[in-house]
PDB file of N, CA and C in Angstrom:
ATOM      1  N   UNK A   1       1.887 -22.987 -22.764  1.00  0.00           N
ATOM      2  CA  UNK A   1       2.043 -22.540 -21.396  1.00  0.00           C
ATOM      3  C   UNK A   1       2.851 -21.233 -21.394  1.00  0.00           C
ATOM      4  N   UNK A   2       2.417 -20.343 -21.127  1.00  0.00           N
ATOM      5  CA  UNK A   2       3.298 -19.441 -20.876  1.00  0.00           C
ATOM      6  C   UNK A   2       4.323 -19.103 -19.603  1.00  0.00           C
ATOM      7  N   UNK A   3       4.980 -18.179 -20.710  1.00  0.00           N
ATOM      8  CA  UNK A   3       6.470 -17.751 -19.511  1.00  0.00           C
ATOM      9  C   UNK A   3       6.634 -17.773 -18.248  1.00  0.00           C
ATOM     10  N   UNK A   4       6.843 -18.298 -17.394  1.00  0.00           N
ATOM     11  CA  UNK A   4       6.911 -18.276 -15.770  1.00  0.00           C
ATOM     12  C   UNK A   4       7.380 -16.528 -15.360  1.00  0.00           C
ATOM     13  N   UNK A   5       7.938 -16.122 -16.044  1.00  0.00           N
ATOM     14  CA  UNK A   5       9.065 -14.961 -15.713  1.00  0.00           C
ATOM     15  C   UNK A   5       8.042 -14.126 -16.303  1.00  0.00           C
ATOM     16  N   UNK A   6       7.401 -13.993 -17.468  1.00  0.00           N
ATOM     17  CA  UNK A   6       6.497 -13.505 -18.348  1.00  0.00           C
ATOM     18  C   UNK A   6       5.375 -12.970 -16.792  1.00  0.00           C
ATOM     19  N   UNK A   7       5.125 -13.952 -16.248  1.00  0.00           N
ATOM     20  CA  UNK A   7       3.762 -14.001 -15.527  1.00  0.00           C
ATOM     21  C   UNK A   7       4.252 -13.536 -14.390  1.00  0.00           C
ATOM     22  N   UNK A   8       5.257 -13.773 -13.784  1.00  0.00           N
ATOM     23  CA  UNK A   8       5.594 -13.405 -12.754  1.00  0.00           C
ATOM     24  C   UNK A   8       6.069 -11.558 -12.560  1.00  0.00           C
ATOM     25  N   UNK A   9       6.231 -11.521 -13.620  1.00  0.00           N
ATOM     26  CA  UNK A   9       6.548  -9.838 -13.994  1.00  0.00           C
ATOM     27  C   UNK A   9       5.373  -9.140 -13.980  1.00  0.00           C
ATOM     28  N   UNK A  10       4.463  -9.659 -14.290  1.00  0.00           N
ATOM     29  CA  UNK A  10       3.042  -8.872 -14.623  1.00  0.00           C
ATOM     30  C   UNK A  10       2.418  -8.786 -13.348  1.00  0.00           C
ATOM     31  N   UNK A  11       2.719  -9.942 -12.349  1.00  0.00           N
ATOM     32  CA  UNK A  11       1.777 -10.098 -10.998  1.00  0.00           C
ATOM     33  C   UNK A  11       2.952  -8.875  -9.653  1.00  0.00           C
ATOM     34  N   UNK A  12       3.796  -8.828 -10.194  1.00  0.00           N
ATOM     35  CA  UNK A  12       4.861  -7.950  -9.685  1.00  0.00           C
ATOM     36  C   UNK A  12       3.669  -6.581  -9.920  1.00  0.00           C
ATOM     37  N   UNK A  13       4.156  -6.189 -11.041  1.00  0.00           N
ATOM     38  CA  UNK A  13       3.399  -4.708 -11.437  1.00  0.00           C
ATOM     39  C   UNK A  13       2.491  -4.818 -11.249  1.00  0.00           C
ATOM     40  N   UNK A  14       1.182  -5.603 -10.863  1.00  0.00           N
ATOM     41  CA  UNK A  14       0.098  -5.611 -10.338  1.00  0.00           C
ATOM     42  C   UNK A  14      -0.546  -5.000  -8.807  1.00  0.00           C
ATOM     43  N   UNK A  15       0.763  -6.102  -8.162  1.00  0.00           N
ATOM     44  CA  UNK A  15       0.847  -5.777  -6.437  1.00  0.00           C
ATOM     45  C   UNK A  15       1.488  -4.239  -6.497  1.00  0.00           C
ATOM     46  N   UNK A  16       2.619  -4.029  -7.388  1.00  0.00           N
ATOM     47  CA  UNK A  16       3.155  -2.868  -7.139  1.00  0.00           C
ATOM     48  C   UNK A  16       2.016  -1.405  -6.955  1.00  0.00           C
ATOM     49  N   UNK A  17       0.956  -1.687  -8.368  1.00  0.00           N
ATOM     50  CA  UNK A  17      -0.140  -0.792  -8.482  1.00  0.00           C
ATOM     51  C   UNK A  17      -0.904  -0.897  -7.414  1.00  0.00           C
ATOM     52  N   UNK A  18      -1.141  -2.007  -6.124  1.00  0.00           N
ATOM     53  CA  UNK A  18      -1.861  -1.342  -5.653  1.00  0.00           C
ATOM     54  C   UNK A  18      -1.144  -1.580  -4.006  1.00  0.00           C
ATOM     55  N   UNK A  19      -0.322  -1.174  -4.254  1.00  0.00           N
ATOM     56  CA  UNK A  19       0.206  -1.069  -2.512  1.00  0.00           C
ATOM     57  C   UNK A  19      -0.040   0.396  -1.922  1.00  0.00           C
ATOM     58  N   UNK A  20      -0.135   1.305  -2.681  1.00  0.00           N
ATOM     59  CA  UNK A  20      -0.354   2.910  -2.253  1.00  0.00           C
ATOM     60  C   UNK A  20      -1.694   2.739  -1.714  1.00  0.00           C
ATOM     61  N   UNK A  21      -2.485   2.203  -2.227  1.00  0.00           N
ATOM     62  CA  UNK A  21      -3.886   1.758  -2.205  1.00  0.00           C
ATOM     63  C   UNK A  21      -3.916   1.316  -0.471  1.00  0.00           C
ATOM     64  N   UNK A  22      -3.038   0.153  -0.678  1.00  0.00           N
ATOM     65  CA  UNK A  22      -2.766  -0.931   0.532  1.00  0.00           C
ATOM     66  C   UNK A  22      -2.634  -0.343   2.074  1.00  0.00           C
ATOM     67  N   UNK A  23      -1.225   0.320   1.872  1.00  0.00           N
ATOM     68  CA  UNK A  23      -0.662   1.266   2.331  1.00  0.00           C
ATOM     69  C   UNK A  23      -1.540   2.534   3.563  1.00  0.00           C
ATOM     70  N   UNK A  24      -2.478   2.879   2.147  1.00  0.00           N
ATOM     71  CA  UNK A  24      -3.403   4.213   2.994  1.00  0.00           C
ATOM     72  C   UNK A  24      -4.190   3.555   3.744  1.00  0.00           C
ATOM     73  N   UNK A  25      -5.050   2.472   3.228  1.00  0.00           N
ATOM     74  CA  UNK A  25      -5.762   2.052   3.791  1.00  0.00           C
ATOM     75  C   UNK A  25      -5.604   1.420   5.630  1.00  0.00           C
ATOM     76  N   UNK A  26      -4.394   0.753   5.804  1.00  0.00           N
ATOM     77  CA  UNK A  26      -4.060   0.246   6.851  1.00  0.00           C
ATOM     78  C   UNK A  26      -3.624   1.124   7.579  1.00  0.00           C
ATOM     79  N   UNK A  27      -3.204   2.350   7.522  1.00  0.00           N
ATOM     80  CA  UNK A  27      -3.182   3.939   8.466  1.00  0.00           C
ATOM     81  C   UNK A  27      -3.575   4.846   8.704  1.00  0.00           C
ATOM     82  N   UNK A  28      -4.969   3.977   9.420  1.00  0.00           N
ATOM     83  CA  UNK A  28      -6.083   4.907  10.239  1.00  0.00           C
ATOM     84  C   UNK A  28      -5.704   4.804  11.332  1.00  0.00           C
ATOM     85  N   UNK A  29      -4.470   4.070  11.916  1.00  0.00           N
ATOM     86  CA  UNK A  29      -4.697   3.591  13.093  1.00  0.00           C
ATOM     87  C   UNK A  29      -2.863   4.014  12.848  1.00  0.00           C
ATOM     88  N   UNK A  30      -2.089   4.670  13.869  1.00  0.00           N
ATOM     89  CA  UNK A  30      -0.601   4.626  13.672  1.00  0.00           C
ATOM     90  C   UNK A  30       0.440   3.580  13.891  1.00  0.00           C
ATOM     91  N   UNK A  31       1.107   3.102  13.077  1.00  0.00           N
ATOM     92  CA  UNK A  31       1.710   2.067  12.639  1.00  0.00           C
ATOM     93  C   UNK A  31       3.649   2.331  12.458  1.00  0.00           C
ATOM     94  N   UNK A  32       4.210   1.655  13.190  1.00  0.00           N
ATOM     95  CA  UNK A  32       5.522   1.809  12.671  1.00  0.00           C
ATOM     96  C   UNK A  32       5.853   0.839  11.577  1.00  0.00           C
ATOM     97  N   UNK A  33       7.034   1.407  11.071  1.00  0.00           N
ATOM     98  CA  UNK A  33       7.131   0.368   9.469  1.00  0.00           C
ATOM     99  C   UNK A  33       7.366  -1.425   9.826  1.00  0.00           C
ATOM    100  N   UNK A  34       7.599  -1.746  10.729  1.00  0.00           N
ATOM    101  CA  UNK A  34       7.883  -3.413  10.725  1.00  0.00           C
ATOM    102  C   UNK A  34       6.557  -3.960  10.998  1.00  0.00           C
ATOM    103  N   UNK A  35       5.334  -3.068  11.914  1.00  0.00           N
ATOM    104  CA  UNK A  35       4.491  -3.363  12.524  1.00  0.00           C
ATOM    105  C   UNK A  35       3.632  -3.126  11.097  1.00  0.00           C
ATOM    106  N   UNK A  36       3.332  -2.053   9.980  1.00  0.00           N
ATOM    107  CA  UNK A  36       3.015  -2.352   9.336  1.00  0.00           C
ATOM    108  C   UNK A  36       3.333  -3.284   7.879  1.00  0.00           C
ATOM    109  N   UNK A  37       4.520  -3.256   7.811  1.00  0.00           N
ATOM    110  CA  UNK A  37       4.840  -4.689   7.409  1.00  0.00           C
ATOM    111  C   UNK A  37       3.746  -5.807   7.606  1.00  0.00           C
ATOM    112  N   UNK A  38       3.930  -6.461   8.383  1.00  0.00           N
ATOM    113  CA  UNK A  38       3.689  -7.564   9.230  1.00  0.00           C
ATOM    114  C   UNK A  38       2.069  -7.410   8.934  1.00  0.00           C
ATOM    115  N   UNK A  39       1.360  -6.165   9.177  1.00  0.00           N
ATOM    116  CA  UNK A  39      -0.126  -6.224   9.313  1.00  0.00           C
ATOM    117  C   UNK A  39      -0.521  -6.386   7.686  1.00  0.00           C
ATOM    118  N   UNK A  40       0.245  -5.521   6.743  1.00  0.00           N
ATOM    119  CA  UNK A  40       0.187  -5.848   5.576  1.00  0.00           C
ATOM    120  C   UNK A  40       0.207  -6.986   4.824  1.00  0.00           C
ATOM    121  N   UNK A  41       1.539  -8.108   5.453  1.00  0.00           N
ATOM    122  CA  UNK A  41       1.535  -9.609   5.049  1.00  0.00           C
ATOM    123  C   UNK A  41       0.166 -10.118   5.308  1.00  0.00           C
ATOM    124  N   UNK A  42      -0.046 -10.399   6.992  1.00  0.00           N
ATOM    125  CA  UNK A  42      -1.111 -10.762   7.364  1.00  0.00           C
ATOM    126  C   UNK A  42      -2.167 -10.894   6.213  1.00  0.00           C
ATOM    127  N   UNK A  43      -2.052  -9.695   5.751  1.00  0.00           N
ATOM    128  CA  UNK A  43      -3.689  -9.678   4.999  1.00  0.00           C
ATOM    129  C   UNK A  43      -3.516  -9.929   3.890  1.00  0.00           C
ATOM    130  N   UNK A  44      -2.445 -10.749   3.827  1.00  0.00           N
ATOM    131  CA  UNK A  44      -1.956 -11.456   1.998  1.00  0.00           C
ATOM    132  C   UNK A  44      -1.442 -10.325   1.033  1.00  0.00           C
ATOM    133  N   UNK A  45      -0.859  -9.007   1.439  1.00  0.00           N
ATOM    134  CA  UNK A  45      -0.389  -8.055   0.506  1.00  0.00           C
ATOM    135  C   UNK A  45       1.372  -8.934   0.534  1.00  0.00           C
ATOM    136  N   UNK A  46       2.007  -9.422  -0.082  1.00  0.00           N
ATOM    137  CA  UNK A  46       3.495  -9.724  -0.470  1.00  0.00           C
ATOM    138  C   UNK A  46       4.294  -8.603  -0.709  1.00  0.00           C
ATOM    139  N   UNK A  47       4.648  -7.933   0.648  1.00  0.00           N
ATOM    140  CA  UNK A  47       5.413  -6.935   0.459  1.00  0.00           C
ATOM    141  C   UNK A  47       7.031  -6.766   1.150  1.00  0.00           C
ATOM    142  N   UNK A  48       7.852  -6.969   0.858  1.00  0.00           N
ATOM    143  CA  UNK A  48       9.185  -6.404   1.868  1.00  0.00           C
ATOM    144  C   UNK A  48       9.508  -5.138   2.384  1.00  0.00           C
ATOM    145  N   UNK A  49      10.497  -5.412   2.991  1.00  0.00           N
ATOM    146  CA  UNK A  49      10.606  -4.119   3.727  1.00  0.00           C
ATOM    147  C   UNK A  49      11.390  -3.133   3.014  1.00  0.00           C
ATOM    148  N   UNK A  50      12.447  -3.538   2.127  1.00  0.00           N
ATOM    149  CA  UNK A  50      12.929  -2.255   1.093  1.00  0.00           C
ATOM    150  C   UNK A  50      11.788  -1.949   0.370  1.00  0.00           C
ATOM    151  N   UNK A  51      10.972  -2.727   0.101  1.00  0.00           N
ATOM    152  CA  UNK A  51       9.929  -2.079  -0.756  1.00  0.00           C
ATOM    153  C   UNK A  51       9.473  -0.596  -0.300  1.00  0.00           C
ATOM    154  N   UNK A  52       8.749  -1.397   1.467  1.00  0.00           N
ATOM    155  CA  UNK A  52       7.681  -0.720   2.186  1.00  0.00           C
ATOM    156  C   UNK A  52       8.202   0.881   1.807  1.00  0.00           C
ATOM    157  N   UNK A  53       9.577   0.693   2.980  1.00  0.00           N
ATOM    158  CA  UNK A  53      10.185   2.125   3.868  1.00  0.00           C
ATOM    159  C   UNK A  53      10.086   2.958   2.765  1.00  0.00           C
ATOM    160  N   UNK A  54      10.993   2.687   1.366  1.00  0.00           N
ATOM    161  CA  UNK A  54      10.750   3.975   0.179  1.00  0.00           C
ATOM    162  C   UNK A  54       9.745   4.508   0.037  1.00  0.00           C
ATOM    163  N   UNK A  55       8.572   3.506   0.172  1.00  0.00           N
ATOM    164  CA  UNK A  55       6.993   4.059  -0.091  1.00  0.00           C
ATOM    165  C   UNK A  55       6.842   4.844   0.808  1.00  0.00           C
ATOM    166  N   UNK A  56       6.555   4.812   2.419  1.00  0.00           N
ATOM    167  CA  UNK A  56       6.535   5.084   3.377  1.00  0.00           C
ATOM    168  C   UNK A  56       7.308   7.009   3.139  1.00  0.00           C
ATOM    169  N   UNK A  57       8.137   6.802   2.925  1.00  0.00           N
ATOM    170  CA  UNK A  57       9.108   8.349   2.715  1.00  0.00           C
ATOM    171  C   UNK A  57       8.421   9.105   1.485  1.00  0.00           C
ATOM    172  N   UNK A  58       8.044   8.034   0.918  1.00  0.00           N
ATOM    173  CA  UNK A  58       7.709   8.895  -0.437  1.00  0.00           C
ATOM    174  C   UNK A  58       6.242   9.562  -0.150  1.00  0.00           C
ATOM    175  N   UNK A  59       5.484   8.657   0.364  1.00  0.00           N
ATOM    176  CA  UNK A  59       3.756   9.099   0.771  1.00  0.00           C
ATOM    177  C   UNK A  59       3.778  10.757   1.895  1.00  0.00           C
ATOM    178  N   UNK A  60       4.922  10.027   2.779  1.00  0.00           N
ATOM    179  CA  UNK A  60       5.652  11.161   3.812  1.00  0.00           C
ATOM    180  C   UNK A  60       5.711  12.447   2.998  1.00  0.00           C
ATOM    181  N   UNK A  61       6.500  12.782   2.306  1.00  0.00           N
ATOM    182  CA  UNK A  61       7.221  13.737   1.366  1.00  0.00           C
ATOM    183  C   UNK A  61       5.856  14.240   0.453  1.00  0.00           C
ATOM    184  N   UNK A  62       4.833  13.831   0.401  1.00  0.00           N
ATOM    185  CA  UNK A  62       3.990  13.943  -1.047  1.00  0.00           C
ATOM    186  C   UNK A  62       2.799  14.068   0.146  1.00  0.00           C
ATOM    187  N   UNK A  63       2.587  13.997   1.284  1.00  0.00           N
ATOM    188  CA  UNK A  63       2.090  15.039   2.561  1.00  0.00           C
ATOM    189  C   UNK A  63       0.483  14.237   2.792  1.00  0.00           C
ATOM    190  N   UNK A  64       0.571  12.757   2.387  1.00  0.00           N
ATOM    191  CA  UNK A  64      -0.212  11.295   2.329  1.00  0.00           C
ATOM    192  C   UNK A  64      -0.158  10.893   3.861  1.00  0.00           C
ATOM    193  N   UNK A  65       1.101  10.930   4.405  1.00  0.00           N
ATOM    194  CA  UNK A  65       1.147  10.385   5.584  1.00  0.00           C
ATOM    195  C   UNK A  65       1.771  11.506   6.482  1.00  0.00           C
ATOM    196  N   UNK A  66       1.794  11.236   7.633  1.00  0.00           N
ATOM    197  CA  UNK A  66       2.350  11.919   8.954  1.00  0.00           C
ATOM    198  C   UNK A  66       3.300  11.222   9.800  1.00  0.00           C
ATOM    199  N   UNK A  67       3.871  11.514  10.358  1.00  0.00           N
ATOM    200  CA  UNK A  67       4.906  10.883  11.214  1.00  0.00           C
ATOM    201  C   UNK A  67       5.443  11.207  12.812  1.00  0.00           C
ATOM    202  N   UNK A  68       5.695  10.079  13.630  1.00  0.00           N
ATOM    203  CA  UNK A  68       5.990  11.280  14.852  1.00  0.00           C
ATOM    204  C   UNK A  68       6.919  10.237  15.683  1.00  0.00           C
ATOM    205  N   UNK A  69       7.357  10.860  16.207  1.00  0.00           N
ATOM    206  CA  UNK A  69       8.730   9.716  16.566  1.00  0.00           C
ATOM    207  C   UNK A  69       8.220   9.005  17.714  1.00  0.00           C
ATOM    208  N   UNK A  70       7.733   8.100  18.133  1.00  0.00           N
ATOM    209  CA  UNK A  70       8.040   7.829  19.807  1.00  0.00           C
ATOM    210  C   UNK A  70       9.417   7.331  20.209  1.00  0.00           C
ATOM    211  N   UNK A  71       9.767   7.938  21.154  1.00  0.00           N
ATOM    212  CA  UNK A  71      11.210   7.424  21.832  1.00  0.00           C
ATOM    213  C   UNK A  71      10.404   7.213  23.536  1.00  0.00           C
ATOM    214  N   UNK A  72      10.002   6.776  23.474  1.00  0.00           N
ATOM    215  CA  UNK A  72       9.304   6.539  24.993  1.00  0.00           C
ATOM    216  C   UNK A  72       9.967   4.639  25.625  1.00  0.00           C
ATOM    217  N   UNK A  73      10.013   4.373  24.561  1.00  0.00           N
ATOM    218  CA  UNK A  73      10.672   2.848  24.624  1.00  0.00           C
ATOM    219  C   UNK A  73      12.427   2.572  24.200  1.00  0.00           C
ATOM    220  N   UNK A  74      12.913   1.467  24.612  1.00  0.00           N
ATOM    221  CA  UNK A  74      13.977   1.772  24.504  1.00  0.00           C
ATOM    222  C   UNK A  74      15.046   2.000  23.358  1.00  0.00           C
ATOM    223  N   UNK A  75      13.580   1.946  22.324  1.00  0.00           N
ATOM    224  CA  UNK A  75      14.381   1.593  20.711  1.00  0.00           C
ATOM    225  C   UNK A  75      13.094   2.946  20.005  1.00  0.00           C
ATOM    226  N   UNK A  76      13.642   3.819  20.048  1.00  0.00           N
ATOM    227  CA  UNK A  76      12.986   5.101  19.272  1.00  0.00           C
ATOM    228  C   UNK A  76      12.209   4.262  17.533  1.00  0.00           C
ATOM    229  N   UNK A  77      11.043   4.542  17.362  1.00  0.00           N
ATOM    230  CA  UNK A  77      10.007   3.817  16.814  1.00  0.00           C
ATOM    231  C   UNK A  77       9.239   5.141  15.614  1.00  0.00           C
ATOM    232  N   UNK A  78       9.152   5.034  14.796  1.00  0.00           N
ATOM    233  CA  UNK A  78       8.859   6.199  13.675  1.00  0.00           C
ATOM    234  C   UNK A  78       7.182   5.525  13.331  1.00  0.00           C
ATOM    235  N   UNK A  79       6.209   6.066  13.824  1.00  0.00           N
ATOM    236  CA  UNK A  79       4.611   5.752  13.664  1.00  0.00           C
ATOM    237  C   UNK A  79       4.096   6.661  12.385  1.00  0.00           C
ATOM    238  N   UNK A  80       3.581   6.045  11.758  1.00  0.00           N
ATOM    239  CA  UNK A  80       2.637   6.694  10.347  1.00  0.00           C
ATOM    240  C   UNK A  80       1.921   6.724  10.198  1.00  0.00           C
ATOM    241  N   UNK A  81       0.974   7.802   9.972  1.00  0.00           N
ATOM    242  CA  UNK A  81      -0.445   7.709   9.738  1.00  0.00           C
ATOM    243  C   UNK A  81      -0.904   8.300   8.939  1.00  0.00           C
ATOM    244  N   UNK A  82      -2.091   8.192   8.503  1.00  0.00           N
ATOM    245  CA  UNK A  82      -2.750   8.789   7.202  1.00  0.00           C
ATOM    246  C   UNK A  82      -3.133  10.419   7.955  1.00  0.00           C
ATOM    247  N   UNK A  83      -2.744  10.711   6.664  1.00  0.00           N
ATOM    248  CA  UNK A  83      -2.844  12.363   6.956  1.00  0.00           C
ATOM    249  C   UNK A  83      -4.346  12.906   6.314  1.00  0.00           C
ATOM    250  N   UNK A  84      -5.330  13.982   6.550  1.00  0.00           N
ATOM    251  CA  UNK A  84      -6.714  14.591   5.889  1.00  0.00           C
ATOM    252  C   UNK A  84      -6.467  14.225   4.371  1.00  0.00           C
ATOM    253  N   UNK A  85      -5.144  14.991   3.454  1.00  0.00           N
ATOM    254  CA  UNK A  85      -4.866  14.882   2.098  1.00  0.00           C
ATOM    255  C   UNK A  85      -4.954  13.334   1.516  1.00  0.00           C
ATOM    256  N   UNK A  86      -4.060  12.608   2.513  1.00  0.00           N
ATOM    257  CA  UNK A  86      -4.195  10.947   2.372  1.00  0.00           C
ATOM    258  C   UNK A  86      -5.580  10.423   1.975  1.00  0.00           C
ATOM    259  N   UNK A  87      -6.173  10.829   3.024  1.00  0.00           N
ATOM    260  CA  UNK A  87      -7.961  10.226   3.189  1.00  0.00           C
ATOM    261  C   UNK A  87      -8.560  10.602   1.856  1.00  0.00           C
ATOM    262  N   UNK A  88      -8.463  11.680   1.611  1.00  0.00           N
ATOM    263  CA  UNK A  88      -8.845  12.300   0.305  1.00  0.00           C
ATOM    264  C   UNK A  88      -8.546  11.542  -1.336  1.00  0.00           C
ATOM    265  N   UNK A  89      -7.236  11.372  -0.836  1.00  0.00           N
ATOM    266  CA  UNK A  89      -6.533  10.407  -2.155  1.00  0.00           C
ATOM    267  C   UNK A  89      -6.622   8.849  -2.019  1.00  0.00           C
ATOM    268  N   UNK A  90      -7.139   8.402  -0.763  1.00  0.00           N
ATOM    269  CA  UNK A  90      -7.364   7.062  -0.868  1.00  0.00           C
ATOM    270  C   UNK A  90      -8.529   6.763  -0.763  1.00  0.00           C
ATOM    271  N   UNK A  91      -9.942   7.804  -0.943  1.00  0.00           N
ATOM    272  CA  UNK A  91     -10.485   7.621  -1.346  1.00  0.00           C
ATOM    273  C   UNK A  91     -11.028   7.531  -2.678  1.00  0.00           C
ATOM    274  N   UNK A  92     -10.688   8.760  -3.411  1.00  0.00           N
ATOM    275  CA  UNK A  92     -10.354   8.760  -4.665  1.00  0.00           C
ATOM    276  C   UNK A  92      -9.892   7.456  -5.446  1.00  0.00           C
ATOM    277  N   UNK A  93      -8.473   7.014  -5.149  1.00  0.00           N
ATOM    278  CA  UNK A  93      -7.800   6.225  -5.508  1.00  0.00           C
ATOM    279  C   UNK A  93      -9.043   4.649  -5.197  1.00  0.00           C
ATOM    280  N   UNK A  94      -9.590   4.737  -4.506  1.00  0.00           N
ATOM    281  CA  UNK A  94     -10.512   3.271  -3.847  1.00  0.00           C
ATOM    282  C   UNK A  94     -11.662   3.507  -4.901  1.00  0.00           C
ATOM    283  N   UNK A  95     -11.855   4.628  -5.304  1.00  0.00           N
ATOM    284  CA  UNK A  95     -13.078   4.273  -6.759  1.00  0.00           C
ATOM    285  C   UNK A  95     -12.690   4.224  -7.661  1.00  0.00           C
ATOM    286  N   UNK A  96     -11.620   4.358  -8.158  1.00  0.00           N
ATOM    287  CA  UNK A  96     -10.865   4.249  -9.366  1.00  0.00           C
ATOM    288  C   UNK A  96     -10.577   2.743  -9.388  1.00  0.00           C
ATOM    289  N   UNK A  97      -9.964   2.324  -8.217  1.00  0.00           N
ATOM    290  CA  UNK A  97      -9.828   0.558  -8.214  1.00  0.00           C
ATOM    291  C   UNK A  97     -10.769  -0.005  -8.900  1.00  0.00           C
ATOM    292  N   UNK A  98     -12.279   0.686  -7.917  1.00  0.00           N
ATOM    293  CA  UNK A  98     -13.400  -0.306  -7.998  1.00  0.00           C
ATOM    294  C   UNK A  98     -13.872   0.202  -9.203  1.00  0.00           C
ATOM    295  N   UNK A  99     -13.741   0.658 -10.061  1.00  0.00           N
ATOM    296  CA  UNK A  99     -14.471   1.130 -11.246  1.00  0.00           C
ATOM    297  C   UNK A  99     -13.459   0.369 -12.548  1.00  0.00           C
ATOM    298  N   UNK A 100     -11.871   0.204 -11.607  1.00  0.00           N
ATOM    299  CA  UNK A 100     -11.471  -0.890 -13.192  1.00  0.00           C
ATOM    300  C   UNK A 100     -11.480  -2.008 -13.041  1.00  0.00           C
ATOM    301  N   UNK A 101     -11.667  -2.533 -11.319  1.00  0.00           N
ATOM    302  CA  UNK A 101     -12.273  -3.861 -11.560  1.00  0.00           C
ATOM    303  C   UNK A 101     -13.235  -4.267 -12.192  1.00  0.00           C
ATOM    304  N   UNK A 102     -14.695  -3.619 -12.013  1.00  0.00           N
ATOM    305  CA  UNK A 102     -15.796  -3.497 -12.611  1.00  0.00           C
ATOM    306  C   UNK A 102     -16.110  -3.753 -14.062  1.00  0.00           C
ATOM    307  N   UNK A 103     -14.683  -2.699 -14.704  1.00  0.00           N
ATOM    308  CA  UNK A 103     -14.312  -2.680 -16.104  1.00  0.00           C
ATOM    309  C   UNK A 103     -13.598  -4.089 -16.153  1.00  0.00           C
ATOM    310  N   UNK A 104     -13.051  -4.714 -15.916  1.00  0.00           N
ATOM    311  CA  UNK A 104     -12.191  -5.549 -15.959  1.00  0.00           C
ATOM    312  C   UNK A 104     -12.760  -7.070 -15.849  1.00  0.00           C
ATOM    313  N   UNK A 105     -13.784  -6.776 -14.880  1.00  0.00           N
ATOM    314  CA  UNK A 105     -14.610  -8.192 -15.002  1.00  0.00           C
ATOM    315  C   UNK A 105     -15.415  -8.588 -15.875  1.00  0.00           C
ATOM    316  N   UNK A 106     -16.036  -7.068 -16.555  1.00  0.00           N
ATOM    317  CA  UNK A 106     -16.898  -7.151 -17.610  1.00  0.00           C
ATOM    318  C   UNK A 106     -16.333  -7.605 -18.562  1.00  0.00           C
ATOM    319  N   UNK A 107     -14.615  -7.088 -19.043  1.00  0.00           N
ATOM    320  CA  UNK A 107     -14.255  -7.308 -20.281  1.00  0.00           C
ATOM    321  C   UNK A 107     -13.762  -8.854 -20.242  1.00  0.00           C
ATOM    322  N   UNK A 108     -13.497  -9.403 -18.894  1.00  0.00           N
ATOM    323  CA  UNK A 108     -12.985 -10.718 -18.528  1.00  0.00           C
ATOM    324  C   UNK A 108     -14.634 -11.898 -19.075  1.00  0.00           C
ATOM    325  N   UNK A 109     -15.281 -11.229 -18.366  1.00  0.00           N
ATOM    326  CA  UNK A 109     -16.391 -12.123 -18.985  1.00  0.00           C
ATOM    327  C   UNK A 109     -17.256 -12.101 -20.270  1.00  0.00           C
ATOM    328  N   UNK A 110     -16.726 -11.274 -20.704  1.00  0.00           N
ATOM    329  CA  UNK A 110     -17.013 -11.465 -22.355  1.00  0.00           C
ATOM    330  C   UNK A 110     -16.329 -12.141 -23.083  1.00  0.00           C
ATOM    331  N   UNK A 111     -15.108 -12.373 -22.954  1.00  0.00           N
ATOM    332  CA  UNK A 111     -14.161 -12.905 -23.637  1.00  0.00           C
ATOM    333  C   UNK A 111     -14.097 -14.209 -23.574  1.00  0.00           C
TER     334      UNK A 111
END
């Protein structure tokens, strides 16, 4: 039987690889970070929120996402959305997935 910690480390770096993935995909539509949180769980991605926000700044900064404040409510709200460059890289990034799954099932079912 193998390592619990062994396995659990590997399924870590797994989710980690594809939350950028995750991420672009769910901001076609503008999203503040708790709201995408939440839409992200929903759809079975296991993510927290220290995780998210770093990502979130980092995609920001690397010109993936956009940002715009609403203060129209009584708690000022930071919305994100996929930016033209984003679309570009998450598409990219979405055939690369599907091309090592592809690879991956093949080599899974040979074995």
């Amino acid at each position: 039987m193998p390592d619990k910690d062994i396995v659990q480390n590997y399924v870590t770096e797994l989710k980690r690889g594809n939350l950028v993935l995750a991420v672009l995909g769910s901001l076609n539509t503008p999203h503040y970070g708790y709201a995408l949180l939440q839409t992200l769980q929903e759809k079975g991605m296991d993510i927290e929120a220290n995780t998210l926000y770093p990502l979130l700044r980092r995609l920001e900064k690397q010109e993936l996402l956009v940002s715009d404040w609403d203060t129209t409510e009584s708690r000022p709200r930071k919305y994100y959305t996929i930016s033209k460059t984003g679309k570009a890289v998450r598409t990219k990034l979405f055939e690369e997935w599907k091309e090592m799954q592809k690879s991956l099932i093949g080599i899974y079912s040979e074995g």
